[in-house]
Every structure is written in C-alpha cells, then in structure tokens.
Protein backbone atom coordinates (compact mmCIF):
# COMPACT_ATOMS: atom_id res chain seq x y z
CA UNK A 1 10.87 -40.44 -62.31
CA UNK A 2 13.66 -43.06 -62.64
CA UNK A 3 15.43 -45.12 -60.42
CA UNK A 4 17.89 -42.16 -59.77
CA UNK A 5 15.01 -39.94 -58.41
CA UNK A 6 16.49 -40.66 -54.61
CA UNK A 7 19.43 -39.27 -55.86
CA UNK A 8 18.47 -35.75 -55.96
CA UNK A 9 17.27 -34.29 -52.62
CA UNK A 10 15.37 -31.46 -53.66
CA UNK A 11 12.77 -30.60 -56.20
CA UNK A 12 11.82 -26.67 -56.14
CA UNK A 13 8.96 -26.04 -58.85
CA UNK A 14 8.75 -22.56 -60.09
CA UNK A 15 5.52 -22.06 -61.26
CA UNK A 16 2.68 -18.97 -62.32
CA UNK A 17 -1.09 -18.60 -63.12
CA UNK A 18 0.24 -16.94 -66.58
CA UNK A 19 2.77 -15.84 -68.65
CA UNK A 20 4.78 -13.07 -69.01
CA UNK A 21 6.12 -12.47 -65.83
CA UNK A 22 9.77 -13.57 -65.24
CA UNK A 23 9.28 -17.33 -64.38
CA UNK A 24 11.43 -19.27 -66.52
CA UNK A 25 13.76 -16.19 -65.61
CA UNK A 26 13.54 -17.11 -61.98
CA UNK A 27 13.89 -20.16 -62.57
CA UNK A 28 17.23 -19.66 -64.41
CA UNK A 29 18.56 -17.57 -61.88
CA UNK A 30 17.88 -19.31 -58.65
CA UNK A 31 19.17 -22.14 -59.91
CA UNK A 32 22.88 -20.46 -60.67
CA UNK A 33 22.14 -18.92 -57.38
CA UNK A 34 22.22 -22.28 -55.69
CA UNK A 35 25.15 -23.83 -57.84
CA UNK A 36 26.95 -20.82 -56.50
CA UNK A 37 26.67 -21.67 -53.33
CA UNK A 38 28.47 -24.44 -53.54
CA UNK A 39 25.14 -26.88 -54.31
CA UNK A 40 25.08 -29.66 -57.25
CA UNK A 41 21.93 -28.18 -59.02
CA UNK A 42 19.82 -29.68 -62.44
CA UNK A 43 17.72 -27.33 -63.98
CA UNK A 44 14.78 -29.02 -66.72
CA UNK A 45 12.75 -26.56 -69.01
CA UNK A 46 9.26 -28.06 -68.60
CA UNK A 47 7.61 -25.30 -70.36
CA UNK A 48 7.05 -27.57 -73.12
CA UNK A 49 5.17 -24.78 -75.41
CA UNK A 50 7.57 -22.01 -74.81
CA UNK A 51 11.07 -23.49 -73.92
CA UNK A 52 13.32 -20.79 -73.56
CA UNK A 53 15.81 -22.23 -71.29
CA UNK A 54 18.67 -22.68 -73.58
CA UNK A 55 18.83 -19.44 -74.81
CA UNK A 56 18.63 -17.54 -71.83
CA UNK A 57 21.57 -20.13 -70.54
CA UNK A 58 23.67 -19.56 -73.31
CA UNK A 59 23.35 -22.88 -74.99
CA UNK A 60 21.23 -22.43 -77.38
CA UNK A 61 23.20 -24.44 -80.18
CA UNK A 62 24.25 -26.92 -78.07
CA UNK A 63 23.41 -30.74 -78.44
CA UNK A 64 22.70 -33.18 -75.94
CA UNK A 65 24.43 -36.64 -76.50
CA UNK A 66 22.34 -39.73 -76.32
CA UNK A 67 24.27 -43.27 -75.08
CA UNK A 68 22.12 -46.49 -74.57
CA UNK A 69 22.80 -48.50 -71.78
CA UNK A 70 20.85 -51.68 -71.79
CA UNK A 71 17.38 -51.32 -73.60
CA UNK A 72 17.31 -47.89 -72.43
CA UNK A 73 18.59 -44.43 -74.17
CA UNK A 74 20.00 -41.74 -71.57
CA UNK A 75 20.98 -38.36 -72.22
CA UNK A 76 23.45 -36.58 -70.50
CA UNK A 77 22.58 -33.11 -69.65
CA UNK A 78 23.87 -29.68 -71.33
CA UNK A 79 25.64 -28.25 -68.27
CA UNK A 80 26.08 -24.66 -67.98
CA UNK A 81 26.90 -22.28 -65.01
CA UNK A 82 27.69 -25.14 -63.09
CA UNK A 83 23.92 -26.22 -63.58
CA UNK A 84 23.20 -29.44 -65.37
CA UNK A 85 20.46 -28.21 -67.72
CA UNK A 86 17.51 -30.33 -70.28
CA UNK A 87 15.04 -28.91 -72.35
CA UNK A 88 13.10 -29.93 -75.12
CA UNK A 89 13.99 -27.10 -76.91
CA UNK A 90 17.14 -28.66 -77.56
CA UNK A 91 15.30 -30.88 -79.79
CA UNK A 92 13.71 -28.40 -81.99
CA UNK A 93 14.51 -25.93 -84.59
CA UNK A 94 13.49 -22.52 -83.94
CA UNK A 95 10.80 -22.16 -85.88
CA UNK A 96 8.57 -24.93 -84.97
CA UNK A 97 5.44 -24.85 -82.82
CA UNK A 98 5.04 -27.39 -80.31
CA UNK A 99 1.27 -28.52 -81.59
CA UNK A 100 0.34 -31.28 -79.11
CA UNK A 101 -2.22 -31.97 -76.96
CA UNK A 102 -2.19 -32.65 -73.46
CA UNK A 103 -1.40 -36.59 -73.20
CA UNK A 104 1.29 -36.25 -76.11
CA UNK A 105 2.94 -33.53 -74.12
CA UNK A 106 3.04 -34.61 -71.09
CA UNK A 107 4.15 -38.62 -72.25
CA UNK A 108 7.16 -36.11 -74.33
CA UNK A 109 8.07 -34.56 -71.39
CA UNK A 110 8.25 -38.00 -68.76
CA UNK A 111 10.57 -38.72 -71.39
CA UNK A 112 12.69 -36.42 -70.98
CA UNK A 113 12.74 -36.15 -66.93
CA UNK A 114 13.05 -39.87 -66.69
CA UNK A 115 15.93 -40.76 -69.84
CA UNK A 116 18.09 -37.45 -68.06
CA UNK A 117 21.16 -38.61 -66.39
CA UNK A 118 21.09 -35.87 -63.29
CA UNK A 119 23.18 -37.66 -61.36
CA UNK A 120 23.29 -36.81 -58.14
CA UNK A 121 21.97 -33.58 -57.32
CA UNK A 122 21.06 -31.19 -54.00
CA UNK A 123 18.45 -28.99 -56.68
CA UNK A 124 16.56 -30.17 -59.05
CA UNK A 125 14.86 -26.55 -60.16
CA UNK A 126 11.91 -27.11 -62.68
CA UNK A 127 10.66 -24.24 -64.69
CA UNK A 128 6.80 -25.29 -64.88
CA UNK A 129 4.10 -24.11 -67.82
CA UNK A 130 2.34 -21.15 -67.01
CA UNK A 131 -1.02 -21.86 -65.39
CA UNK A 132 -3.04 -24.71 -64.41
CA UNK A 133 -3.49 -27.60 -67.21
CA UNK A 134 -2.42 -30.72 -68.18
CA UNK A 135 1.58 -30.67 -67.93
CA UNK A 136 1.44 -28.63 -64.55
CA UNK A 137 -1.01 -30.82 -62.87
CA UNK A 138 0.69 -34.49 -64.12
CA UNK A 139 4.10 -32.55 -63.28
CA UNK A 140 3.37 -31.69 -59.62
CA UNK A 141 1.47 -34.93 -59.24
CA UNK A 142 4.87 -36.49 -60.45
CA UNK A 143 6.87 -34.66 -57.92
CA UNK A 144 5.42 -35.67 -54.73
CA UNK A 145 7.98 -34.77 -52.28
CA UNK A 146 8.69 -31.39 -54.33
CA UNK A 147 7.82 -28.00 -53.02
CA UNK A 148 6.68 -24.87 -54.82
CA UNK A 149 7.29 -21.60 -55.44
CA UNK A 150 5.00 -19.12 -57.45
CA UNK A 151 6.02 -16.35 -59.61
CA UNK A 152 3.62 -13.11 -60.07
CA UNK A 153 3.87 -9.54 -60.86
CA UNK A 154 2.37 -6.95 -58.13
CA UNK A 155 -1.05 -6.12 -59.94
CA UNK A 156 -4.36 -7.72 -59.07
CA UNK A 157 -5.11 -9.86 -62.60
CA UNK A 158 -1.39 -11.22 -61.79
CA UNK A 159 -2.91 -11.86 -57.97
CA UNK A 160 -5.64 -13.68 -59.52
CA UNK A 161 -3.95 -16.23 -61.84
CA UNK A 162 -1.09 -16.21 -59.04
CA UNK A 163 -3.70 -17.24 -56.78
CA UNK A 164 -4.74 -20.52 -59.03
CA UNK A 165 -1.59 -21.27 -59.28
CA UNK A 166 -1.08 -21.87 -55.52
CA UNK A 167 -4.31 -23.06 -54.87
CA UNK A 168 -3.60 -25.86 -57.73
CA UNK A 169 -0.34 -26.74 -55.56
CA UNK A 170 -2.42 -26.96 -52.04
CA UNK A 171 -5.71 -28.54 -53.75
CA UNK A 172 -6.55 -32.35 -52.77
CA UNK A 173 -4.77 -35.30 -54.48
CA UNK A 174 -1.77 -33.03 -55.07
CA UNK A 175 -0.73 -31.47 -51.49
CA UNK A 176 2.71 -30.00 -52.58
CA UNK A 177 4.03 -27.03 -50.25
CA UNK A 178 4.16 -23.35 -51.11
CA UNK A 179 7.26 -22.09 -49.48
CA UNK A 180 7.39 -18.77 -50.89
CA UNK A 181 6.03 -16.27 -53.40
CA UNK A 182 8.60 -14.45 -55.35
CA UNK A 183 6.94 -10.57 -57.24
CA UNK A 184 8.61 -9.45 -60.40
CA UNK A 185 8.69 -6.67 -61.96
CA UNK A 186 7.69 -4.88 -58.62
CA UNK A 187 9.46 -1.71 -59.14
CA UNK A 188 11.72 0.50 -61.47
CA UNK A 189 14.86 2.33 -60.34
CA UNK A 190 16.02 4.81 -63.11
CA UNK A 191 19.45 4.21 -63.30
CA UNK A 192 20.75 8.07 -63.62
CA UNK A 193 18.47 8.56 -60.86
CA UNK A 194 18.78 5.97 -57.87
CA UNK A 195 17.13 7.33 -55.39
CA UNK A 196 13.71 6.93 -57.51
CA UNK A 197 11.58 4.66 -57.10
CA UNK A 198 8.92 3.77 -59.51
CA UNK A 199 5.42 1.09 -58.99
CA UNK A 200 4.63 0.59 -62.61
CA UNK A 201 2.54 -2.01 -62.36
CA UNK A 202 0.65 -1.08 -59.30
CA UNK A 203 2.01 -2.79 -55.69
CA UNK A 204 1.12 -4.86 -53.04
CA UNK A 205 0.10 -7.89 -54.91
CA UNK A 206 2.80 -10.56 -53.94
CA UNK A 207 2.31 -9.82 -49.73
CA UNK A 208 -0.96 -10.07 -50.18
CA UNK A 209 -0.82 -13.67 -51.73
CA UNK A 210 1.84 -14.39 -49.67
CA UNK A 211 -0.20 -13.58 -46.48
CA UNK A 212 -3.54 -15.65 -48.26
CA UNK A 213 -1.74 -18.41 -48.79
CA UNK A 214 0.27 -18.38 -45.55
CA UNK A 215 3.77 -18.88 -47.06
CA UNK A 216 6.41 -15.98 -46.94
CA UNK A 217 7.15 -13.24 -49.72
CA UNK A 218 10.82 -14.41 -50.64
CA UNK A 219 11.71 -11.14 -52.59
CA UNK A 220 10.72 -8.28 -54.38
CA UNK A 221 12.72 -8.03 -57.68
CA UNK A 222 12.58 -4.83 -59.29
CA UNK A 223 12.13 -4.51 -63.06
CA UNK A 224 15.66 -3.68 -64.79
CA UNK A 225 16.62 -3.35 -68.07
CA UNK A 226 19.56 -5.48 -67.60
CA UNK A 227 17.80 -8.49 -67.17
CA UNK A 228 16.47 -8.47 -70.58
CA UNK A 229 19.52 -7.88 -72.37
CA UNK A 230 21.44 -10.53 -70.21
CA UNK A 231 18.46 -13.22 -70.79
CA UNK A 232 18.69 -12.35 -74.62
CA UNK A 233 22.59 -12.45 -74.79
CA UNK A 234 22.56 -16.09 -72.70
CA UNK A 235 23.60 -14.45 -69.67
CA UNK A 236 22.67 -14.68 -65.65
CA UNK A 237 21.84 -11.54 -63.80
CA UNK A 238 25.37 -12.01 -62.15
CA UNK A 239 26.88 -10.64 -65.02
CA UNK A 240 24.56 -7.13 -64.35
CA UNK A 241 25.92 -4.58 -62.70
CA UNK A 242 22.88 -3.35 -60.50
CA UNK A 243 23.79 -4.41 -56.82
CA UNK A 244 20.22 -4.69 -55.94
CA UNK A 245 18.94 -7.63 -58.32
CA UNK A 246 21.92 -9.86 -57.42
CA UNK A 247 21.61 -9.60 -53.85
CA UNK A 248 17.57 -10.50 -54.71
CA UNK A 249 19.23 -13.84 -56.02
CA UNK A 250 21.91 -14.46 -53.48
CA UNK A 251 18.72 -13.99 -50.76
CA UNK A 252 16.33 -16.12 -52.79
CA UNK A 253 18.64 -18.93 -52.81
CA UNK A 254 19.57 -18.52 -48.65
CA UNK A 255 15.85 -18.50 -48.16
CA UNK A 256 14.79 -21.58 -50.17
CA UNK A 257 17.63 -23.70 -49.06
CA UNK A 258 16.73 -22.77 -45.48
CA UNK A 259 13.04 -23.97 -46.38
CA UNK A 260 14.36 -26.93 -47.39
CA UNK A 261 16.35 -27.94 -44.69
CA UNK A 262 13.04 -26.79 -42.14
CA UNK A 263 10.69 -28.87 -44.35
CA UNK A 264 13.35 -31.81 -44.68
C-alpha cells in the first residue's frame, strides 16, 4: 500500500473458496456494523470480476472525484453509512465484463488500494474474490499484518472450497490469521411461523471448519428474504426488521474487534 497504510490499524479480509454465498454481503454489513460502533471504517470491493459493492451500498451512480497532488492522482472515497467505500465498479458501466488476466487485474486493483485517500481509519474491511487465484493470493500477500475471515454456507462442497480458502490464508509465504468463520445461509425461519426452524442446505459445516482450522465460529446467519431485497434496494440489514440477523451483525462486529485488540 501507500505511505498512509500505518494509518489504518486494521485490515479484516473477508474471503470464500466460491461464490454464491453471502461474502461481499458480509462484507458490507460488518463493516456498517463497525462504523456503528463508533469505529472510522473503509470498505474496498476487491472482487474485481463481480464488484457489487456499490449497489448493495446504495451508490451505485455515484462518482468518485480524482485530485492530483504532486505527480500522483488520489481519489477520495464514495462514503456511505458512515463507511468510506472504493470499488472498481465505480469505473464501469454495467454492462461490461471485466476480461483480464491475472497480472492486469491485480496491477488495476494496486491501483486502486494505493491512489485511495482512506485517511485514517480503525477498519479497513476488504471484500476478497471468491477462491484461491491470482488477486486473492497477491491481495493477502499485500496485507501482511491483515487477518482473515472466511465466509461458507453449512453443506460439505461449501466445507470443501471453505477449507482452501483458509488453508490459502495459513499456507507458507503468506501466514495471515483466521480469526473466525462466519456460515450463511445456515437456516430458514418462516416468518408467519417463528418458532420453525428450517436446515436447507444441510448443517454443521461452518463448526466443523471452524474446529479444523482452530479459529472460532463467529455466527450463524440464517437465510432471510430480507436480505435480498435490502442488498438489491442499496440497503444494510439494519434497515430489516428480523431481530435475529441484526443482532448476528451487532455480535460479528463485538467479536472481531475483540480479536483484534487480542491479536494487536
């Protein structure tokens, strides 16, 4: 990073084996979490192929403005929910595809990270890529002092590419701490019907890799059809009305900055 790196304290990467199972939605939501606690908190959408951040934070037509200062260009940050926000997808229209390979994206998105006025910051939350190539691996090599967290959904293919995930994380030449596993999707409440208690997608899958990988199961965030409409509309999941997934997020955020302050 730039000069300003010792300016933000933390790094938290939120990362999974694949897609499709609430990262970048985690991601969004912790990091509100944490600004509502009080906490200066960046957030950077570093899932180059797929970056979704600005519409799920509501800024989707939003521009961010470019000032040079000496030979360098900075750009000063979209911020949004009290969270100072980049993503490339600020850059693009809509429609395009993001055809790169590896190097490209990766030199696109130290770019980005490094001309980013954060400021100073407690959180800097990064939404990864999904699995294990190029981007994650030059990202978490970037971040040495960062620590993860990994995203999965409670049935055994999800435990498998989960697993990778962490293993890519605690694998030599990159050494970056797993301090917690967060499962999606885990179960479904009916809402007429609250004292039911649905496994759709089988269970068990997020203690388990919590337990292989020695780092605690943060939460268990059931599947509701909130979140989907709220992500769609630009809104946080402290706009729903469902007690249970807000108090997820309040906890996540008390457990990570705990982490933090034991691993600091």
């Amino acid at each position: 990073m730039n000069n300003n790196s010792e300016e933000i304290k933390n790094i938290i990467l939120i990362s999974s084996g694949k897609g499709g199972v609430g990262k970048s939605m985690v991601a969004a939501n912790l990091a509100v979490a944490l600004a509502r606690e009080g906490h200066s908190v960046g957030l950077l959408d570093a899932d180059i192929y797929g970056p979704s951040m600005p519409i799920a934070m509501g800024v989707e037509n939003e521009k961010p403005v470019g000032l040079t200062q000496g030979n360098k260009e900075i750009i000063e940050p979209i911020v949004t929910f009290g969270v100072k926000m980049m993503s490339l997808g600020f850059f693009m229209k809509k429609e395009d595809a993001v055809i790169w390979r590896g190097p490209m994206a990766s030199n696109a998105l130290t770019q980005l990270i490094e001309n980013t006025n954060w400021g100073m910051l407690d959180h800097l939350v990064i939404d990864m890529p999904p699995g294990t190539g190029d981007i994650s691996i030059t990202l978490a090599q970037k971040f040495p002092r960062a620590k993860a967290i990994v995203v999965i959904t409670p049935q055994q293919m999800a435990l498998a590419d989960g697993r990778k995930a962490a293993k890519m994380f605690m694998s030599k030449g990159i050494n970056i701490p797993v301090i917690g596993v967060i499962e999606n999707m885990s179960y479904f409440v009916p809402e007429k019907h609250p004292d039911e208690k649905y496994e759709l997608f089988g269970k068990g899958g997020g203690q388990q890799l919590a337990k292989e990988i020695k780092a605690p199961l943060l939460a268990q965030i059931p599947l509701v059809s909130d979140v989907c409409k709220l992500s769609d509309s630009g809104k946080t999941i402290f706009s729903s009305s469902n007690k249970i997934i807000v108090d997820a997020f309040q906890t996540i955020a008390e457990k990570v900055q705990q982490k933090f302050f034991i691993c600091n």
